[in-house]
C-alpha atoms as a PDB file:
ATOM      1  CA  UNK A   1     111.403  82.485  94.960  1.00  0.00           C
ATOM      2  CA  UNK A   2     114.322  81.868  97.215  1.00  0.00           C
ATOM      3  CA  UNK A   3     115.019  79.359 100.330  1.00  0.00           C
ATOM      4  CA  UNK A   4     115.019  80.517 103.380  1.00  0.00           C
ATOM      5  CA  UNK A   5     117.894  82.108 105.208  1.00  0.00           C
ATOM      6  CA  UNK A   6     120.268  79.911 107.773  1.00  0.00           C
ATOM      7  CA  UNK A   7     121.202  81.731 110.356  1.00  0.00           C
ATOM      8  CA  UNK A   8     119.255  80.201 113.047  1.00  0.00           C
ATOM      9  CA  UNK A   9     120.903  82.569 115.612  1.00  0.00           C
ATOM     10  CA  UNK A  10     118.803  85.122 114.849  1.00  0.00           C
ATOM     11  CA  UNK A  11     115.663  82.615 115.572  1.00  0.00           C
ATOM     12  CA  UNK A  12     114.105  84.069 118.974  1.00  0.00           C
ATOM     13  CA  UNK A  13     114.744  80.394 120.635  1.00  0.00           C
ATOM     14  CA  UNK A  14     117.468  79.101 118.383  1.00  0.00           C
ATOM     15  CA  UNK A  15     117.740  76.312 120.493  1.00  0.00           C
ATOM     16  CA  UNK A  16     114.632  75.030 119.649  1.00  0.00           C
ATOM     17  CA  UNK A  17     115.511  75.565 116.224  1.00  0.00           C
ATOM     18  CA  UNK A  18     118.777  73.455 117.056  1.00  0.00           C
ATOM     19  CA  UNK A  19     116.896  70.696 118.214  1.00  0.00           C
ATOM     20  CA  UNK A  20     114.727  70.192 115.681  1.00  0.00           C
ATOM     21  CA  UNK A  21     117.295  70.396 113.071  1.00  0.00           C
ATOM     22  CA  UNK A  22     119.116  67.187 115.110  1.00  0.00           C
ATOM     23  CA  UNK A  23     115.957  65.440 114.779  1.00  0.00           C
ATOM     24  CA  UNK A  24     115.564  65.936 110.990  1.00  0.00           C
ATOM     25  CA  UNK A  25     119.379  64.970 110.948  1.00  0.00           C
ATOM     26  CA  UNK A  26     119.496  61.660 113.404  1.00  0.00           C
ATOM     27  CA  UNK A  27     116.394  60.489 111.013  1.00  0.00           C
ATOM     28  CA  UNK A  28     118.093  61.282 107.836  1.00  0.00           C
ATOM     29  CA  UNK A  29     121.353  58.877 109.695  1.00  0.00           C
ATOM     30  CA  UNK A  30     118.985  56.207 110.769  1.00  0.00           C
ATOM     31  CA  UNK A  31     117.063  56.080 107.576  1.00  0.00           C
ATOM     32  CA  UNK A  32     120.373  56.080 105.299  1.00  0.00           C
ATOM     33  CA  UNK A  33     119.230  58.457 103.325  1.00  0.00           C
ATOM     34  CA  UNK A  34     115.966  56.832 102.624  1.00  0.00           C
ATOM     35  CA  UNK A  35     113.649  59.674 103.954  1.00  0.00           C
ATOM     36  CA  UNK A  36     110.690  61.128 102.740  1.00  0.00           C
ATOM     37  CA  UNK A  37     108.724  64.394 103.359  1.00  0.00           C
ATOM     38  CA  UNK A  38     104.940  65.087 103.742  1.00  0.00           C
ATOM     39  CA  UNK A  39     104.372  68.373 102.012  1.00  0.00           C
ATOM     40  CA  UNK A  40     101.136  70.124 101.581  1.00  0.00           C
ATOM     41  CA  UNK A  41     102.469  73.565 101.253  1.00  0.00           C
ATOM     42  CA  UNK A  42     101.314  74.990 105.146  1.00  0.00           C
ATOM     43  CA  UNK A  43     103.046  76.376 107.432  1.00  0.00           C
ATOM     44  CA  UNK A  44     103.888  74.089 109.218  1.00  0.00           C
ATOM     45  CA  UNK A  45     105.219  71.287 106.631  1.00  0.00           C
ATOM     46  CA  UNK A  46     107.179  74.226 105.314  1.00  0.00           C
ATOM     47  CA  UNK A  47     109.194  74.739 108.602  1.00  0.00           C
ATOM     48  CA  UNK A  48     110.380  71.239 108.153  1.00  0.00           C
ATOM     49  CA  UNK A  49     110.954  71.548 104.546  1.00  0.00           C
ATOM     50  CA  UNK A  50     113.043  74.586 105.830  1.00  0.00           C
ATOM     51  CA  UNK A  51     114.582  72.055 108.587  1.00  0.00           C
ATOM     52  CA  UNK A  52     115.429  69.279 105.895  1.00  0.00           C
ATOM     53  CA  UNK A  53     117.677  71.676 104.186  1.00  0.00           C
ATOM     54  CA  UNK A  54     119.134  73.087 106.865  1.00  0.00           C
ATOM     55  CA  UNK A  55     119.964  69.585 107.899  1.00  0.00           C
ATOM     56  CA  UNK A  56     121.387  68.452 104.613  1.00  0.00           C
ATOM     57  CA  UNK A  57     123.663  71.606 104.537  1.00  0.00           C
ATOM     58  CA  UNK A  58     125.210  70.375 107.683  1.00  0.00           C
ATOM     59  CA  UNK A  59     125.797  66.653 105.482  1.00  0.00           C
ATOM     60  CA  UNK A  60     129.201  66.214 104.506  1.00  0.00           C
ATOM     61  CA  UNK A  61     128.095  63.781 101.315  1.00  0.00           C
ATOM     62  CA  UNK A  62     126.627  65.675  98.318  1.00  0.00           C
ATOM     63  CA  UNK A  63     122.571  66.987  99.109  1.00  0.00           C
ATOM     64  CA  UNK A  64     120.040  63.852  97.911  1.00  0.00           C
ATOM     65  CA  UNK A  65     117.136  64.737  96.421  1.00  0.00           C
ATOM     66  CA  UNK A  66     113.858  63.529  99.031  1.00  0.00           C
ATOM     67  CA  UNK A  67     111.421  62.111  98.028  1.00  0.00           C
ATOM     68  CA  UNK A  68     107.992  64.679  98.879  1.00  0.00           C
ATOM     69  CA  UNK A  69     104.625  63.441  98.541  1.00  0.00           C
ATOM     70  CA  UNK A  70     101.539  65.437  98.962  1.00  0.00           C
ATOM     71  CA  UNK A  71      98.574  63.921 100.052  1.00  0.00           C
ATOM     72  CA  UNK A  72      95.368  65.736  98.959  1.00  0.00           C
ATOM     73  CA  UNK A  73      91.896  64.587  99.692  1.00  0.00           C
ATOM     74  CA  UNK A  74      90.024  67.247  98.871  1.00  0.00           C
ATOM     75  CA  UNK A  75      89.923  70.656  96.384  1.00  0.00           C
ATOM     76  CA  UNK A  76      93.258  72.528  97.077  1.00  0.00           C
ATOM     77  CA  UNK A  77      92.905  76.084  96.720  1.00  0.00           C
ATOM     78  CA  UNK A  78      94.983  77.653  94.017  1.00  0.00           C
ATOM     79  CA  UNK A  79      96.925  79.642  95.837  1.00  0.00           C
ATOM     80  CA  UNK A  80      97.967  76.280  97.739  1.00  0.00           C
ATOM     81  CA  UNK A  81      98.623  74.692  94.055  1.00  0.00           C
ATOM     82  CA  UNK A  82     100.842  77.259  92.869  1.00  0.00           C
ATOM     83  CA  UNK A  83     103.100  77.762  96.139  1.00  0.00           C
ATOM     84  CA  UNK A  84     104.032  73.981  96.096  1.00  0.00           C
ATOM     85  CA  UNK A  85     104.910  73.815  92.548  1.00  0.00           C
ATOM     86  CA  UNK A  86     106.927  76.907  92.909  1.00  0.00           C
ATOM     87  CA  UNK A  87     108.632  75.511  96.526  1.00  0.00           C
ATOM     88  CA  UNK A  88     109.602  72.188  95.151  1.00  0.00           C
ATOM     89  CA  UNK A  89     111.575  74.162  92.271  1.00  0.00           C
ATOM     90  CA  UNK A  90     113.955  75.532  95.321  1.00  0.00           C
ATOM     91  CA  UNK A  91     114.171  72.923  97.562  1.00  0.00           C
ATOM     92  CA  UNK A  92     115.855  69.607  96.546  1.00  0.00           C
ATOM     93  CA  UNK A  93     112.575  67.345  96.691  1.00  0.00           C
ATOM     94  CA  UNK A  94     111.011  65.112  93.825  1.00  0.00           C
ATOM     95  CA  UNK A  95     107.055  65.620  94.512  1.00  0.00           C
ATOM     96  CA  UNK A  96     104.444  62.827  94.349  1.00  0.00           C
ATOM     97  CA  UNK A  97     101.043  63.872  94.331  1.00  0.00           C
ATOM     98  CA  UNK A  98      98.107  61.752  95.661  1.00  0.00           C
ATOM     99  CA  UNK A  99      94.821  62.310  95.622  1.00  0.00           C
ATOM    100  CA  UNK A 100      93.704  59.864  98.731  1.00  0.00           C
ATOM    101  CA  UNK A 101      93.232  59.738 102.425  1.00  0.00           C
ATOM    102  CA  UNK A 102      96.087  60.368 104.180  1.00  0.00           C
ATOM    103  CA  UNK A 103      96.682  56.256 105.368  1.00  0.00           C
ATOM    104  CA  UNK A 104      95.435  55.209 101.388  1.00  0.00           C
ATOM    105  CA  UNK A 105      98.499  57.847 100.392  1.00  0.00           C
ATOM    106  CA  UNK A 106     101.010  56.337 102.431  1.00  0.00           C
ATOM    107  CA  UNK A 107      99.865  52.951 101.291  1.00  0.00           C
ATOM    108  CA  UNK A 108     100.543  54.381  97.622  1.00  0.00           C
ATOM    109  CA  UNK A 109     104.009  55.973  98.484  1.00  0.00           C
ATOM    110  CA  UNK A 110     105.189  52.325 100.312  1.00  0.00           C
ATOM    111  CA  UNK A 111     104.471  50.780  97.255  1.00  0.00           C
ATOM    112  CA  UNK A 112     105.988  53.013  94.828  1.00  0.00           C
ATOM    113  CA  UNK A 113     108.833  53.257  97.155  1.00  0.00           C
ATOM    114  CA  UNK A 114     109.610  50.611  99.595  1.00  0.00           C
ATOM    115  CA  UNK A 115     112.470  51.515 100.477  1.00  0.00           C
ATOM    116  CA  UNK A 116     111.615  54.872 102.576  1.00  0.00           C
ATOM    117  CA  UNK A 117     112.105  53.880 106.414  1.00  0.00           C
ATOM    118  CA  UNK A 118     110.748  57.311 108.016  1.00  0.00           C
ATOM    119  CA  UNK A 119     108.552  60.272 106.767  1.00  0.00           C
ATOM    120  CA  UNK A 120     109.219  63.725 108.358  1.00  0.00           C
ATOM    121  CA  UNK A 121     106.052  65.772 108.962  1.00  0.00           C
ATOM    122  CA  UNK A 122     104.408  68.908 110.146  1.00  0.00           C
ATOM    123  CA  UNK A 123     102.471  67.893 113.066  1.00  0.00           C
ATOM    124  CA  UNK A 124     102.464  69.595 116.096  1.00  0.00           C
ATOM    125  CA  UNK A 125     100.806  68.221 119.732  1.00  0.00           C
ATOM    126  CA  UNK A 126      98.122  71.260 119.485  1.00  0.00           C
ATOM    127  CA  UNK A 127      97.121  69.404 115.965  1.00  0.00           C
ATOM    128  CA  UNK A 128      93.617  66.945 116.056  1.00  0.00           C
ATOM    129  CA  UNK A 129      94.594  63.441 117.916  1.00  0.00           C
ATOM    130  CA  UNK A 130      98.688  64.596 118.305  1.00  0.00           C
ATOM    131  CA  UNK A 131      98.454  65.499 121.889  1.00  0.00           C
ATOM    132  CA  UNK A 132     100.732  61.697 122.760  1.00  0.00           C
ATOM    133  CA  UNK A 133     103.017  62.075 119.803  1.00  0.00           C
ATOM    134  CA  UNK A 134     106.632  62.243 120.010  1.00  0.00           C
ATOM    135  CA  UNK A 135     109.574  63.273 117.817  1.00  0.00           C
ATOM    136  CA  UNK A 136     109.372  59.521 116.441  1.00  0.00           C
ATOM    137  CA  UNK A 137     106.458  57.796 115.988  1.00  0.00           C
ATOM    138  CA  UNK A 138     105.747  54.682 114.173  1.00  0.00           C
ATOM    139  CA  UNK A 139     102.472  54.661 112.257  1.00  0.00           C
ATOM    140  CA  UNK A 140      99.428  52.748 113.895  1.00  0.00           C
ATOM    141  CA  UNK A 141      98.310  49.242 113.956  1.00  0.00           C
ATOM    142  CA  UNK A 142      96.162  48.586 110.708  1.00  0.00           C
ATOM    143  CA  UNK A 143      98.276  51.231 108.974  1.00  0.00           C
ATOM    144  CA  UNK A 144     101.005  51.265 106.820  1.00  0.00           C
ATOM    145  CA  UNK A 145     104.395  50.878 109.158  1.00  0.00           C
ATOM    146  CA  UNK A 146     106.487  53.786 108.513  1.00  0.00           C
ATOM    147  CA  UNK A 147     108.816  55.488 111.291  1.00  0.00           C
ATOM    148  CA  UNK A 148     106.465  59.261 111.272  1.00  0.00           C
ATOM    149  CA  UNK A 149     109.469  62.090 112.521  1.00  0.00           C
ATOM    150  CA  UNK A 150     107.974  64.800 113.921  1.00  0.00           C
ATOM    151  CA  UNK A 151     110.497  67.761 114.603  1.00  0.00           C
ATOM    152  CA  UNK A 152     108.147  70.380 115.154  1.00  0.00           C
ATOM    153  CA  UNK A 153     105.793  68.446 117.414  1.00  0.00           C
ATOM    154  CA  UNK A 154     106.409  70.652 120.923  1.00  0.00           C
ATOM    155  CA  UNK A 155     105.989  73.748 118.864  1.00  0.00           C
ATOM    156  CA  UNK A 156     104.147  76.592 119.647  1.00  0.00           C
ATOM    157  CA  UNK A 157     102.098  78.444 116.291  1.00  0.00           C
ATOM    158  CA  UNK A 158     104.373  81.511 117.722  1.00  0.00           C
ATOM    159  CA  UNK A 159     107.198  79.778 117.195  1.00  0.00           C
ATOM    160  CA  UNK A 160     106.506  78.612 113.633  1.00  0.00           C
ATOM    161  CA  UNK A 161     105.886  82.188 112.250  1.00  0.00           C
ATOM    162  CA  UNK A 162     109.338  83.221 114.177  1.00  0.00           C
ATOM    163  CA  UNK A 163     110.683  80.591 112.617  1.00  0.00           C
ATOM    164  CA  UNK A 164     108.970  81.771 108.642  1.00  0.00           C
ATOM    165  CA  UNK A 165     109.620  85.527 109.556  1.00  0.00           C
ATOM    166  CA  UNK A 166     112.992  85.655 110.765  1.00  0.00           C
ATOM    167  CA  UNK A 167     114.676  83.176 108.267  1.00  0.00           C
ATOM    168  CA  UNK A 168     112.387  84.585 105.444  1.00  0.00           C
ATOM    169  CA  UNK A 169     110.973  81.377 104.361  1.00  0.00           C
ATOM    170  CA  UNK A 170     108.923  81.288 101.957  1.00  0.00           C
ATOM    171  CA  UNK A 171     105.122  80.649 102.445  1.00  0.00           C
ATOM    172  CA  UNK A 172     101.842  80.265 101.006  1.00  0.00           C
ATOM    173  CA  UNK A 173     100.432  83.951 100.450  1.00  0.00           C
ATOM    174  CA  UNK A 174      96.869  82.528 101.826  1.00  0.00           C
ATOM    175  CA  UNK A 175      98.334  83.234 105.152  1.00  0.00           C
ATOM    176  CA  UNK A 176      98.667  86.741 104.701  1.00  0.00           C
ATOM    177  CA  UNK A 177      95.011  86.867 103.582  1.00  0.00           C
ATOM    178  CA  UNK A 178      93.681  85.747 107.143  1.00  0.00           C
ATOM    179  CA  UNK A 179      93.984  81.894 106.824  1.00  0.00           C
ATOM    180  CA  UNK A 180      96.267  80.657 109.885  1.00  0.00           C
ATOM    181  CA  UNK A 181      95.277  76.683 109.250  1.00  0.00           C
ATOM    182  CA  UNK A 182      94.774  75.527 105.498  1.00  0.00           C
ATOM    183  CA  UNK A 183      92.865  72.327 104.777  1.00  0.00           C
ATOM    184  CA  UNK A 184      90.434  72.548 101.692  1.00  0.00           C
ATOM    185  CA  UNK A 185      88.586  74.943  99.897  1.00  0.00           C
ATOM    186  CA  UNK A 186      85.358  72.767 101.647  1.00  0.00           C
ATOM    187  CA  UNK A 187      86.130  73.424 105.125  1.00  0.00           C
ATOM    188  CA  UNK A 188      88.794  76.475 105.475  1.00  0.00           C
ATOM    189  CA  UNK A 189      88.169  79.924 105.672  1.00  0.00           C
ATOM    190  CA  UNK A 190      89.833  83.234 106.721  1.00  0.00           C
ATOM    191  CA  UNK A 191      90.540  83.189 110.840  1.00  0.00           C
ATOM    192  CA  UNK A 192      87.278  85.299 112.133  1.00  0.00           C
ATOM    193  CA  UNK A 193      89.787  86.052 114.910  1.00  0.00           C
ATOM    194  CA  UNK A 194      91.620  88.476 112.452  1.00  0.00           C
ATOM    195  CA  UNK A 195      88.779  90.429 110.838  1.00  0.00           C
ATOM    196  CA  UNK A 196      89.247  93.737 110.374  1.00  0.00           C
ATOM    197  CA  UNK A 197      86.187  95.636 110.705  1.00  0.00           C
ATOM    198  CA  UNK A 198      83.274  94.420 109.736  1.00  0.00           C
ATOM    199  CA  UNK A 199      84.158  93.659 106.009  1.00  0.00           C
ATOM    200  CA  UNK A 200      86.425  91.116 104.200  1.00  0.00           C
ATOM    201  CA  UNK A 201      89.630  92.176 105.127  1.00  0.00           C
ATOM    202  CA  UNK A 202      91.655  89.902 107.570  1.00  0.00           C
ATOM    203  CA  UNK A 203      95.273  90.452 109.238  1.00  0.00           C
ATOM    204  CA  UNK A 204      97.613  88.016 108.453  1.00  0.00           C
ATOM    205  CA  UNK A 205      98.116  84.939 110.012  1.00  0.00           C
ATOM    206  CA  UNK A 206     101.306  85.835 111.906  1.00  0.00           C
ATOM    207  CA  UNK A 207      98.907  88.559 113.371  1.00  0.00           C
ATOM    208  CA  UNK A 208      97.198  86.114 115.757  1.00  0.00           C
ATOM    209  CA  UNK A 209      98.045  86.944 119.318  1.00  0.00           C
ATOM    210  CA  UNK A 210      96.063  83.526 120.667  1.00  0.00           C
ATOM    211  CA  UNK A 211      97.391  80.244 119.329  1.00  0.00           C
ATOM    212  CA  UNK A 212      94.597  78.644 120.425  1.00  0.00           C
ATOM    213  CA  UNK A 213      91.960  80.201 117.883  1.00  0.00           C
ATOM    214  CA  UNK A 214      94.659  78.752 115.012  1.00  0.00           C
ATOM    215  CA  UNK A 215      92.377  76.100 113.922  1.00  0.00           C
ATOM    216  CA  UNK A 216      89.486  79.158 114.613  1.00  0.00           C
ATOM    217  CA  UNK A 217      88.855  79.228 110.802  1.00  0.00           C
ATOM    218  CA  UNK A 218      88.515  75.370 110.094  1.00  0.00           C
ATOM    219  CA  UNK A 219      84.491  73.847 109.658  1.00  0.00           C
END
């Protein structure tokens, strides 16, 4: 396995790509350094993995290593299991794995490392209770305080597989298999949206014509 590519020209809106990559770079500034990265292995968390180290290329001081913490509260699929532990063996991130809630896992990541400022993530507005969020966020009342950076948040789910395709990042082969939104082995299955036939064969994910059946194959 190999990162991604960098020529963000060749990105169908490279501006947007642009942009992003200025957010992941003003909260890498403000934070010092001290950054983290929520990583899951989907797609989306993989764009900004993608966007982290196209950021740090741009850093004139040597590339840190970020800290990435997964938060799992639930059974991961394999195929999930073994695309992380490749991913995190190309980019320049030191994984912590949790298995919590997503607020008890940031409580656990705080403690083990108090002096992260901001966590970059994933979400995107289309994404359950995201529709207010912003490129920075600070966590909720009653939650652990943490700046949340959100570079991908006015993203389309067409724009995230240009963004895979064209730079040939890699991702998790689920989403060739007919998953377009992972959670756990519980409540995820294949997108109906991209059966072929009548059998067990799906499209894959970058198939989907309607972003708003993404979630289409979540219970």
């Amino acid at each position: 396995m190999q990162p991604g590519t960098s020529d963000v020209s060749a990105c169908g809106e490279p501006a947007l790509v642009s942009a992003a990559v200025a957010v992941v770079t003003k909260a890498l500034e403000d934070a010092g350094g001290a950054i983290a990265i929520a990583f899951n292995g989907g797609k989306d968390c993989t764009v900004v993995l993608h966007l982290l180290h196209l950021a740090l290329q741009q850093q004139a001081s040597p590339i840190p290593t970020v800290v990435g913490v997964c938060i799992e509260s639930g059974e991961t699929f394999p195929e999930v299991e073994e695309f992380i532990d490749e991913i995190v063996g190309v980019y320049p991130i030191t994984l912590i794995r949790i298995k919590a809630s997503i607020k008890e896992g940031l409580e656990v990541l705080m403690k083990e490392h108090p002096d992260i400022k901001a966590i970059l993530m994933g979400t995107r507005r289309t994404d359950p209770y995201s529709s207010h969020l912003t490129e920075f966020a600070v966590t909720d009342p009653g939650w652990p305080q943490i700046l949340r950076v959100n570079p991908i948040i006015s993203w389309s789910y067409s724009q995230v597989w240009d963004f895979l395709r064209t730079l040939q990042v890699p991702y998790c082969p689920l989403y060739n298999q007919g998953y377009t939104s992972i959670g756990n082995m519980v409540n995820t299955k294949p997108n109906p949206a991209l059966s072929v036939g009548e059998g067990d064969k799906f499209r894959p994910a970058y198939e989907l014509d309607d972003g708003e059946k993404e979630r289409s194959g979540r219970m």
